[in-house]
Protein backbone atom coordinates (compact mmCIF):
# COMPACT_ATOMS: atom_id res chain seq x y z
CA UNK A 1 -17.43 14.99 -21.99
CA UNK A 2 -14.44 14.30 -20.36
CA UNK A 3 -15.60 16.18 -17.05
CA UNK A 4 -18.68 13.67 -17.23
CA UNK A 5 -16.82 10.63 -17.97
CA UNK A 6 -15.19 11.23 -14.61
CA UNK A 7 -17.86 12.41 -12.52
CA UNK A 8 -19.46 8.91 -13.90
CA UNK A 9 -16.91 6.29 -13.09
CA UNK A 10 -16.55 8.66 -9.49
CA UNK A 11 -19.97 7.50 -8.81
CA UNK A 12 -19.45 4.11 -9.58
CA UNK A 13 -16.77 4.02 -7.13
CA UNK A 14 -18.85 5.48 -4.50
CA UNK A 15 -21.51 3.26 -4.84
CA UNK A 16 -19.20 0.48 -4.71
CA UNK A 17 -17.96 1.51 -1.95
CA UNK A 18 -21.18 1.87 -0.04
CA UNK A 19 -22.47 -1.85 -1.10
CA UNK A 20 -19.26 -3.29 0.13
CA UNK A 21 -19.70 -1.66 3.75
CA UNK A 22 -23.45 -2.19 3.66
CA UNK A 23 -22.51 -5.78 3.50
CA UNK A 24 -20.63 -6.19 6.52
CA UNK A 25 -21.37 -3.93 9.28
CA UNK A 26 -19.82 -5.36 11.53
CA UNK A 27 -16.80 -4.44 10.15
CA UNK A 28 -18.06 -1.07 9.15
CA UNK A 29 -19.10 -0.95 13.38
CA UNK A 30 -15.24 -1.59 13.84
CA UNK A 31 -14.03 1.00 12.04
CA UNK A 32 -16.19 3.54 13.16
CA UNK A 33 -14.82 2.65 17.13
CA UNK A 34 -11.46 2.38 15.91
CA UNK A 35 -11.38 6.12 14.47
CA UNK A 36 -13.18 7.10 17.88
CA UNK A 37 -10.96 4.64 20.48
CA UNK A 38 -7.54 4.67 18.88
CA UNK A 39 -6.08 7.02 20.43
CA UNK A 40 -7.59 6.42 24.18
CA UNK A 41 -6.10 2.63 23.84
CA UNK A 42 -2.32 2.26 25.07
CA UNK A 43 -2.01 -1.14 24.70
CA UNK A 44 -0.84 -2.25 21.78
CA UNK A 45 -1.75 -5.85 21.84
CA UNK A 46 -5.31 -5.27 23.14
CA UNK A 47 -6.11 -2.94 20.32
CA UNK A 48 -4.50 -5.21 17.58
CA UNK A 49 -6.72 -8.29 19.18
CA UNK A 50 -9.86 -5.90 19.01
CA UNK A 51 -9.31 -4.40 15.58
CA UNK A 52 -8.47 -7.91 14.27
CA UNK A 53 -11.68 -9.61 15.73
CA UNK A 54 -13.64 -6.78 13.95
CA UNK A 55 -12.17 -7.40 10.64
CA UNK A 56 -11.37 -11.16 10.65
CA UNK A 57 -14.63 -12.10 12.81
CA UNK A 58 -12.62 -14.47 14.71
CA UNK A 59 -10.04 -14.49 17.63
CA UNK A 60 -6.44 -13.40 17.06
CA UNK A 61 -3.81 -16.48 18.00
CA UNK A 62 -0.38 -14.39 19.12
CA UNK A 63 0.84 -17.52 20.81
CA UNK A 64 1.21 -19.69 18.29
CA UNK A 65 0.21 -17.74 15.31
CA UNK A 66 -0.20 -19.68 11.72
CA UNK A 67 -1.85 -17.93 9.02
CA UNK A 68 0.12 -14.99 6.95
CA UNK A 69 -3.06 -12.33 9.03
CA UNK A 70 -2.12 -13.41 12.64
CA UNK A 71 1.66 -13.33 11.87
CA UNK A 72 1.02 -9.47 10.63
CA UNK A 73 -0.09 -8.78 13.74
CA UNK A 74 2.50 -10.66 15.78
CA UNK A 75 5.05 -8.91 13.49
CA UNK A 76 3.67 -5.46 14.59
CA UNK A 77 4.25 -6.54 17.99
CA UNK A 78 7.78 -8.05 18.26
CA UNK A 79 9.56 -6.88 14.94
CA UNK A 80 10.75 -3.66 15.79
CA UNK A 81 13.79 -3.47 13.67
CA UNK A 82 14.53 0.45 13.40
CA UNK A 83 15.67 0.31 9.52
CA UNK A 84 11.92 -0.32 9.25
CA UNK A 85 11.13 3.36 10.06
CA UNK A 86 13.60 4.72 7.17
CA UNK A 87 11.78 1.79 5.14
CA UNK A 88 8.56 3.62 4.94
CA UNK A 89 9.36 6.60 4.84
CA UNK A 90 7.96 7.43 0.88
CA UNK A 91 11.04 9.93 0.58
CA UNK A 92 14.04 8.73 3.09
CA UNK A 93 13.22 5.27 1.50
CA UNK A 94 14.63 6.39 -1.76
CA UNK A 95 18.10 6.94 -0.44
CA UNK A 96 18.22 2.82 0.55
CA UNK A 97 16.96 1.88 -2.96
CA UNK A 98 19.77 3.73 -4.57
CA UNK A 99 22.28 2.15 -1.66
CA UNK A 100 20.61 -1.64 -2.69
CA UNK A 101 20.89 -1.20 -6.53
CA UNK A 102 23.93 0.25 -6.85
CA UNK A 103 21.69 3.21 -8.70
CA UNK A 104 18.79 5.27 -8.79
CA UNK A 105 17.63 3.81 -11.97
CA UNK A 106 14.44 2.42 -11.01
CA UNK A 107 13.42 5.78 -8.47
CA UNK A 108 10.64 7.66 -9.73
CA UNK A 109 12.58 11.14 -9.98
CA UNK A 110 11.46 13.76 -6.93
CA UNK A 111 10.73 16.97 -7.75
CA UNK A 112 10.38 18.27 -4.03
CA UNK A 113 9.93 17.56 -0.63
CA UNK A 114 8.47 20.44 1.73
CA UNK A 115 7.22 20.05 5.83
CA UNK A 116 4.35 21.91 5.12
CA UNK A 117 1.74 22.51 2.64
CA UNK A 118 2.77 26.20 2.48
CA UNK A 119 5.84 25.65 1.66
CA UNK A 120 4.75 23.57 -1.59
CA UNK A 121 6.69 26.23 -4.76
CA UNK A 122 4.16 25.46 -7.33
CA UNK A 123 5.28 27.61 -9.70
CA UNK A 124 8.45 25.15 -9.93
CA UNK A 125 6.35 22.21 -10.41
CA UNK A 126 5.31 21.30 -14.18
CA UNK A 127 1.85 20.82 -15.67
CA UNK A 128 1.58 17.37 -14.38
CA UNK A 129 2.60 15.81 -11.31
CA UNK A 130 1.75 13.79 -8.41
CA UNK A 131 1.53 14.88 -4.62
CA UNK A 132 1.76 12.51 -1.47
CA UNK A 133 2.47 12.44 2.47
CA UNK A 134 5.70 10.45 3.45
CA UNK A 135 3.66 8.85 6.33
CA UNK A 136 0.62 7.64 5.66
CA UNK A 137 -1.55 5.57 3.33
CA UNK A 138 -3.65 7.16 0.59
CA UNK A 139 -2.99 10.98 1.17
CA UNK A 140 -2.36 11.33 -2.57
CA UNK A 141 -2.97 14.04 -5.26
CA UNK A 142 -2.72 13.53 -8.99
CA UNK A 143 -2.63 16.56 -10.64
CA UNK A 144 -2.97 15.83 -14.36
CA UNK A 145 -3.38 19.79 -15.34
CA UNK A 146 -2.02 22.53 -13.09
CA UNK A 147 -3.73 25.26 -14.96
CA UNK A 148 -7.28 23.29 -13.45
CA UNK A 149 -6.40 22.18 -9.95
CA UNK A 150 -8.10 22.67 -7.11
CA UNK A 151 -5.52 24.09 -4.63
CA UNK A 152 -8.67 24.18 -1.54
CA UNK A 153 -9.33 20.64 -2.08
CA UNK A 154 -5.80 19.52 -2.62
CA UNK A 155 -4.29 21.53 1.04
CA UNK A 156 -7.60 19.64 2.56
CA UNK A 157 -6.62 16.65 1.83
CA UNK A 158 -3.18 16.99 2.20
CA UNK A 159 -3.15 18.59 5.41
CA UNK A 160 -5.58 16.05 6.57
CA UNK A 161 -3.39 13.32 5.93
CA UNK A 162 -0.19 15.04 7.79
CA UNK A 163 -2.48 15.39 10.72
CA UNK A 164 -3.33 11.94 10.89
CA UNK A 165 -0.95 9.56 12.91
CA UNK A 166 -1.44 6.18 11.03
CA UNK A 167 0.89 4.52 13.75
CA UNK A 168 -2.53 4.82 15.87
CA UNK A 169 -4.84 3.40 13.25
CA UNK A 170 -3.45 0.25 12.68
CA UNK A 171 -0.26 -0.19 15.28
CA UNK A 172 2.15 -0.53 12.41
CA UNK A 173 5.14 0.17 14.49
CA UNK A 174 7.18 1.31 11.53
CA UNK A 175 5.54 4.37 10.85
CA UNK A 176 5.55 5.98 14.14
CA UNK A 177 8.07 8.29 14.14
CA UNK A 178 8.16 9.18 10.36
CA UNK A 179 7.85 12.98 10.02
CA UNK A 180 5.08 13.72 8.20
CA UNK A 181 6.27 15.56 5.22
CA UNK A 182 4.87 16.23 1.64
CA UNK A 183 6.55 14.78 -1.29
CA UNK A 184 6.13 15.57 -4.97
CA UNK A 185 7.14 13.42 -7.74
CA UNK A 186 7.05 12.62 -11.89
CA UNK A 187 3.63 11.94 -12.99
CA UNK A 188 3.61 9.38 -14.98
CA UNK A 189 0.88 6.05 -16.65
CA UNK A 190 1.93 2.98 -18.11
CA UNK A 191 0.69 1.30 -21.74
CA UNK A 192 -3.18 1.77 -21.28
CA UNK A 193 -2.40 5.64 -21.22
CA UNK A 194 -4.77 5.84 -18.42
CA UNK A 195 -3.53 3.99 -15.17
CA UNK A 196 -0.43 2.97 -13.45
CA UNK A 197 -0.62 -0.86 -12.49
CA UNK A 198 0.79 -1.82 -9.40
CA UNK A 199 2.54 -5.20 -9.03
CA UNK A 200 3.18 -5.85 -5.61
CA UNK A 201 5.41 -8.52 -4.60
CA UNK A 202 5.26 -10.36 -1.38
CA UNK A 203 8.73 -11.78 -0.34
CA UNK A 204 9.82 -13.91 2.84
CA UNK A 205 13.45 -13.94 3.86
CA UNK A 206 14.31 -12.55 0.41
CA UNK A 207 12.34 -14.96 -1.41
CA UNK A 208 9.49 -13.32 -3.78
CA UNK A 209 6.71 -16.20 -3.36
CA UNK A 210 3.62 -14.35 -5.23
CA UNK A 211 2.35 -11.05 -6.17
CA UNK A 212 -1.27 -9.00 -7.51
CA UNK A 213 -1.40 -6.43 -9.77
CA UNK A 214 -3.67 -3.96 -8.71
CA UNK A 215 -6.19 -2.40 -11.98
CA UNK A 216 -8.55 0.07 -12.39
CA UNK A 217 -7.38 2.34 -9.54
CA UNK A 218 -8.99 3.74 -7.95
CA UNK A 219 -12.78 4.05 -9.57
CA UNK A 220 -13.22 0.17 -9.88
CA UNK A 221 -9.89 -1.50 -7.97
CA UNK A 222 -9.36 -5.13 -8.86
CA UNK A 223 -6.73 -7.27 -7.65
CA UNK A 224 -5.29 -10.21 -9.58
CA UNK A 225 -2.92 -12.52 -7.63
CA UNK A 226 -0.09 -14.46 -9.47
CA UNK A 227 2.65 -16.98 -8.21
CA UNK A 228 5.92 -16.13 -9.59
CA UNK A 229 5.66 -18.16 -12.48
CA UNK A 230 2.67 -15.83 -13.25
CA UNK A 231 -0.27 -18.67 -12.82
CA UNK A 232 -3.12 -16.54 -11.74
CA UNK A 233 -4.09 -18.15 -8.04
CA UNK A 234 -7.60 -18.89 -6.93
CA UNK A 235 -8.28 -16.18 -4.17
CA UNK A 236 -9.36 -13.16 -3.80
CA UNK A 237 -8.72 -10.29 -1.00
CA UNK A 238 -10.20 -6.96 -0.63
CA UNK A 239 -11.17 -6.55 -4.33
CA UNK A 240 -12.75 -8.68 -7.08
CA UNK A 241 -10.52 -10.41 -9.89
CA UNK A 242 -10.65 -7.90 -12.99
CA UNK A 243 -12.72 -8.66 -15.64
CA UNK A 244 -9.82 -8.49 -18.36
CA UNK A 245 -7.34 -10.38 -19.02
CA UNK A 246 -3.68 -9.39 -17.54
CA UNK A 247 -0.59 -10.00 -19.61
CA UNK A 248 2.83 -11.04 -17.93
CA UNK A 249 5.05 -8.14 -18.70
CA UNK A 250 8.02 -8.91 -20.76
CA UNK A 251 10.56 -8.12 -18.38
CA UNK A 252 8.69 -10.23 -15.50
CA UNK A 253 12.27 -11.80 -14.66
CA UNK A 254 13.52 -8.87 -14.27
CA UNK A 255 10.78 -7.53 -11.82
CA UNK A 256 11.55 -10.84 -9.54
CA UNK A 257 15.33 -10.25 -9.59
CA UNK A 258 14.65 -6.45 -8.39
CA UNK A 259 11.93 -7.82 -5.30
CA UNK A 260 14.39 -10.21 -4.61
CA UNK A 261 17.64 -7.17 -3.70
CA UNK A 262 15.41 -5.05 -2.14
CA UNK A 263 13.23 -7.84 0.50
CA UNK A 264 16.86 -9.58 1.29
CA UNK A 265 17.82 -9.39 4.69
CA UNK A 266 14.24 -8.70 5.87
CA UNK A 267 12.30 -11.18 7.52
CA UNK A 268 8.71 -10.65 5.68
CA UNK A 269 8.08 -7.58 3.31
CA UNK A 270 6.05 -6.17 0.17
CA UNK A 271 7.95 -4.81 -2.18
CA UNK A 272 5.98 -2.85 -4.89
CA UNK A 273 6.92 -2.30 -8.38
CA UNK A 274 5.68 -0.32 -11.62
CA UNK A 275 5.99 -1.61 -14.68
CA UNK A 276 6.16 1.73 -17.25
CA UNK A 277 6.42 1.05 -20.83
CA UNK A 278 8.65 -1.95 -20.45
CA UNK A 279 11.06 0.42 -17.78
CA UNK A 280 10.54 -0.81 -13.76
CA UNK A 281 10.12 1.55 -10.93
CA UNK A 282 10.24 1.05 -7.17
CA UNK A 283 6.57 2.32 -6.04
CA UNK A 284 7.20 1.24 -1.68
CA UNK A 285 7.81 -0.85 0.66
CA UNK A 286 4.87 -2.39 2.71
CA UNK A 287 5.63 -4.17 6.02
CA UNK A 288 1.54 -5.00 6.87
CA UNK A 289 -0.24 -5.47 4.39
CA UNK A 290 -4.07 -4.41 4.34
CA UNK A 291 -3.04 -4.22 8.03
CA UNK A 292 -3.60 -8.04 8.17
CA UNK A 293 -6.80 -7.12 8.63
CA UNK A 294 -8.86 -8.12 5.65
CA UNK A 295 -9.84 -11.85 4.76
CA UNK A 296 -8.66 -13.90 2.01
CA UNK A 297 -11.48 -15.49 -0.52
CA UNK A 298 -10.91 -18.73 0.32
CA UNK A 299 -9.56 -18.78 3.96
CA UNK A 300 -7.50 -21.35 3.60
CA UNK A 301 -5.02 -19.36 1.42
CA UNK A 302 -4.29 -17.23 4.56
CA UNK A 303 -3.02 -20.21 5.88
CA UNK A 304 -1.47 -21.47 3.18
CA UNK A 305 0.71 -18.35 2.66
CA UNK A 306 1.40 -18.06 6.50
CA UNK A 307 3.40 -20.97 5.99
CA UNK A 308 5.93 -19.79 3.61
CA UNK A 309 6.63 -17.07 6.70
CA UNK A 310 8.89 -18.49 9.45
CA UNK A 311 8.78 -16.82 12.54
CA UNK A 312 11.66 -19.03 13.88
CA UNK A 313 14.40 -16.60 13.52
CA UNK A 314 12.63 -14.21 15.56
């Protein structure tokens, strides 16, 4: 039943996923040169104003750039501040969390870090855990029973995801020369029993100014976005509103305090939080995010949140 269940809400997801690109393919057309052209394209800024027309279906402004999408893209250009590479780095990161907080209290614990997919021990590892690449976006492997997973599938898509440089696929200077590595760590789900919701805080000079929580991951993703006194805010990007209702956590002060240490001293950032049973954990830090690439429902919240950004002290 169980096995079904799965295989159901699996196919949801992948029909989903096909309407969505069925419905624009002109960005689908994008992506598809992108993963051919990337790496034959040297220039940095003439890929970034290509990939951005594709996705944004409008002109990129680096001159004078005003909404929070162009100044992504500007930031990926001119921001090259080498902390950023330790930044997002999934396991050197963890180090500068302790350093900020004075402790490692809110680090999910590691239980290993290996260069290679052969090297993984997992006869050390316990029943449940949770495998990822230090470098890139979405090479992930939950492993909710040992006993039952699929080793083929999981060195596929974990060697797949070393093998990809994700510096080429979107510019993101940051993760360039991160050293693609393989990271495990505690498996864990919040309240529902079922998910881990992700509430993802987007700061500006050390100032957190709004955040989503991202549901139903990653079958039926929603995003919900919040200001920071938790007033749910009339867009959408990416990913429909959920259809439930979404509680402010008890401790939602205490989530703010902890995006506020960790973004201060840098310009623009995402800092990304989980929320477990009432006890906070640092999930990553996210320079670019959807690679300022992906529209906001209405557009004039991109430029409304472009303006809490200030570019002067650049």
């Amino acid at each position: 039943m169980k096995r079904r269940t799965k295989q159901l809400a699996l196919d949801k997801s992948i029909v989903g996923r096909i309407k969505y690109f069925l419905s624009d393919p002109f960005w689908l057309f994008g992506v598809v040169l992108r993963r051919k052209l990337s790496k034959h394209i040297n220039n940095d800024a003439r890929y970034l104003r290509w990939e951005y027309f594709f996705g944004m279906k409008k002109r990129l402004n680096l001159k004078n750039p005003r909404t929070y999408n162009e100044k992504l893209q500007w930031m990926k250009l001119y921001d090259r501040n080498p902390l950023y590479t330790r930044l997002v780095d999934k396991a050197s990161v963890k180090d500068y969390i302790a350093e900020v907080m004075g402790n490692d209290d809110i680090i999910i614990p590691t239980l290993g870090v290996w260069d290679s997919f052969d090297d993984i021990d997992f006869d050390s590892l316990p029943q449940q855990f949770v495998l990822k690449t230090t470098h890139d976006s979405g090479g992930v492997v939950i492993c909710h029973d040992k006993s039952s997973l699929d080793l083929k599938e999981t060195r596929n898509k974990l060697e797949k995801s070393m093998a990809n440089n994700y510096y080429l696929e979107h510019r993101e200077w940051p993760y360039k020369d991160v050293k693609p590595r393989i990271i495990a760590e505690k498996y864990m789900v919040d309240e529902s029993g079922t998910e881990l919701k992700d509430y993802k805080f987007f700061c500006f000079d050390g100032e957190p100014k709004m955040l989503f929580i991202a549901t139903d991951r990653p079958h039926d993703t929603r995003f919900d976005f919040f200001d920071i006194d938790f007033n749910h805010l009339p867009f959408t990007q990416g990913h429909p509103n959920a259809e439930k209702s979404i509680s402010k956590p008890n401790n939602f002060d205490e989530m703010i305090e902890i995006a506020h240490k960790l973004s201060k001293g840098l310009n623009q950032v995402r800092v990304d939080l989980y929320n477990v049973n009432g006890k906070i954990y640092f999930g990553e830090l996210t320079f670019a995010h959807f690679s300022g690439n992906v529209p906001f429902k209405p557009s004039k919240w991109d430029e409304i949140i472009g303006e809490w950004w200030s570019l002067e002290k650049k």
